[in-house]
Protein backbone atom coordinates (compact mmCIF):
# COMPACT_ATOMS: atom_id res chain seq x y z
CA UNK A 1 12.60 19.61 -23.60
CA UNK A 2 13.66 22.98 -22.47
CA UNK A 3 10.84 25.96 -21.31
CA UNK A 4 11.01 29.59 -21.38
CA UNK A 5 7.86 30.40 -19.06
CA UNK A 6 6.91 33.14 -16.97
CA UNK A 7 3.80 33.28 -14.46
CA UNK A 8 3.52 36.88 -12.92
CA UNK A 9 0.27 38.23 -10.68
CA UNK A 10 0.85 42.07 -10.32
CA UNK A 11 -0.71 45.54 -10.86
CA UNK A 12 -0.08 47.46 -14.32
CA UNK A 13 1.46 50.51 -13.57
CA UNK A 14 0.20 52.97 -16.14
CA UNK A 15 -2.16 52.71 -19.04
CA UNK A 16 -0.66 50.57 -21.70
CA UNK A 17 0.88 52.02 -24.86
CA UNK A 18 -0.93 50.23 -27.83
CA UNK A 19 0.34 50.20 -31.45
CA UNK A 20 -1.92 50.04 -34.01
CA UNK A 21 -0.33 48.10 -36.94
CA UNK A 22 -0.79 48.46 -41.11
CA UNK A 23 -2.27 44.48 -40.88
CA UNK A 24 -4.77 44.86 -38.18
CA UNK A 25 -3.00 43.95 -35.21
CA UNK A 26 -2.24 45.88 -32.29
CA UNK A 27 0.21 45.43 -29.92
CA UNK A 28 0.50 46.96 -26.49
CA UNK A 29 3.76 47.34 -23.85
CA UNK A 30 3.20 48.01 -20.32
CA UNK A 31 4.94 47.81 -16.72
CA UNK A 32 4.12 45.08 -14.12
CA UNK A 33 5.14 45.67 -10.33
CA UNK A 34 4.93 42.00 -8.61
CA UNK A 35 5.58 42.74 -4.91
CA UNK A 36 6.55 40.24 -2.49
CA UNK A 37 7.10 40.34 1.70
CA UNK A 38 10.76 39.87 2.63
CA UNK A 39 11.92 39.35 5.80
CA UNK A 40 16.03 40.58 6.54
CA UNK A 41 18.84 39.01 8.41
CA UNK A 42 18.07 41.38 11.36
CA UNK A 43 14.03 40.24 11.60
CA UNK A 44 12.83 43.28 9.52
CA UNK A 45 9.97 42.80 7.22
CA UNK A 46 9.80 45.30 4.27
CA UNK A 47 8.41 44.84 0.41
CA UNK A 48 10.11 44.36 -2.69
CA UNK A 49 8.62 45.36 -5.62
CA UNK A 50 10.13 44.52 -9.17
CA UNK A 51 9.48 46.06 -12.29
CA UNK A 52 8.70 44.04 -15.61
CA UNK A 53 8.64 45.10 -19.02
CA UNK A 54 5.29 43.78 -21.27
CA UNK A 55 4.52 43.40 -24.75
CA UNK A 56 1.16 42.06 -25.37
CA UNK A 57 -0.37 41.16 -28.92
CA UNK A 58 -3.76 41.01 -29.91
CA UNK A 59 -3.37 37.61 -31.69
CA UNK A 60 -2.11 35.95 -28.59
CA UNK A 61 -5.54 35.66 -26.82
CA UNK A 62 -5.50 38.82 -25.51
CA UNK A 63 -9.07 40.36 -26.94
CA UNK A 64 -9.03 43.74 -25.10
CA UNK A 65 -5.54 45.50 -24.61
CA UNK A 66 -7.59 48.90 -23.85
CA UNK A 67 -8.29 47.16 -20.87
CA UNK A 68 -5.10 47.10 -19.54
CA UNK A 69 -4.88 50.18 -17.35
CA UNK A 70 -2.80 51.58 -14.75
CA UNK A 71 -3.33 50.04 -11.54
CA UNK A 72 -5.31 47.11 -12.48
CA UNK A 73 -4.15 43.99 -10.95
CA UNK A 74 -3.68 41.08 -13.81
CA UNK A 75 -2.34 37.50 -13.95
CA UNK A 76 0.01 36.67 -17.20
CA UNK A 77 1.73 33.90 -18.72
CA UNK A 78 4.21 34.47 -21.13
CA UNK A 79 7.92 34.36 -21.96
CA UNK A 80 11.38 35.75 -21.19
CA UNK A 81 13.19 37.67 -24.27
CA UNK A 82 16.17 39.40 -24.23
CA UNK A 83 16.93 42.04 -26.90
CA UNK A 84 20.20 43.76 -27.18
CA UNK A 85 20.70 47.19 -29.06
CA UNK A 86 22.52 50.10 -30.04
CA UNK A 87 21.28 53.40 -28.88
CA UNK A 88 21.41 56.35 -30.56
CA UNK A 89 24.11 57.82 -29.23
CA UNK A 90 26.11 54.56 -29.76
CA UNK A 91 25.73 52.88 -26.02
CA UNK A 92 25.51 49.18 -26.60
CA UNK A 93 22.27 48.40 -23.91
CA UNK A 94 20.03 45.38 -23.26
CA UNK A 95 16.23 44.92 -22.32
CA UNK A 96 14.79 42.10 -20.71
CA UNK A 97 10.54 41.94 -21.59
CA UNK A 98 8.28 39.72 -20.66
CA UNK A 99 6.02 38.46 -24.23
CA UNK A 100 2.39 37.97 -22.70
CA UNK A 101 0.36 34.90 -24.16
CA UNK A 102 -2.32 34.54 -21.46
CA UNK A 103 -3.44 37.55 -19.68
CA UNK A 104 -6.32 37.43 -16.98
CA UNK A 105 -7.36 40.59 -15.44
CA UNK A 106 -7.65 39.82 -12.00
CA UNK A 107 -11.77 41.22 -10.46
């Protein structure tokens, strides 16, 4: 059987944007930067950090999403989904985000 599953330990970095929908739910969307130690072909060490797009709902397990606030540092569990518009001035783009099930904030 074939998985789509992400694991990601990271800070949030800003206060999460959270919709408010007509049925009661709320979702929120948020950046994660995971950082990781890299060491180069000539022996230097530096830090990576990547950016990940979030979307969290309040259905998935997630109780608080108001809790989700820059520079908190939060384990997830989620999925990978790819969505591929048309902008408004016509640009064909692409977004990869990261659909939350689990999230943990990290103490």
């Amino acid at each position: 059987m074939n998985k789509n599953k992400v694991i990601l330990s990271g800070k949030v970095g800003q206060d999460a944007r959270i919709i408010n929908l007509p049925d009661g739910a709320q979702v929120a969307r948020f950046i994660l930067a995971t950082s990781e130690v890299v060491k180069g072909r000539n022996g230097n060490i530096s830090v990576e950090t990547q950016w990940h797009n979030v979307v969290a709902w309040n259905n998935n397990g997630i109780e608080d999403l108001k809790s989700i606030v820059g520079g908190v540092e939060l384990e997830l569990e989620g999925k990978l989904r790819y969505i591929k518009y048309t902008s408004a001035d016509g640009t064909s783009r692409s977004l990869t985000e990261i659909v939350a099930t689990q999230i943990l904030l990290v103490k």
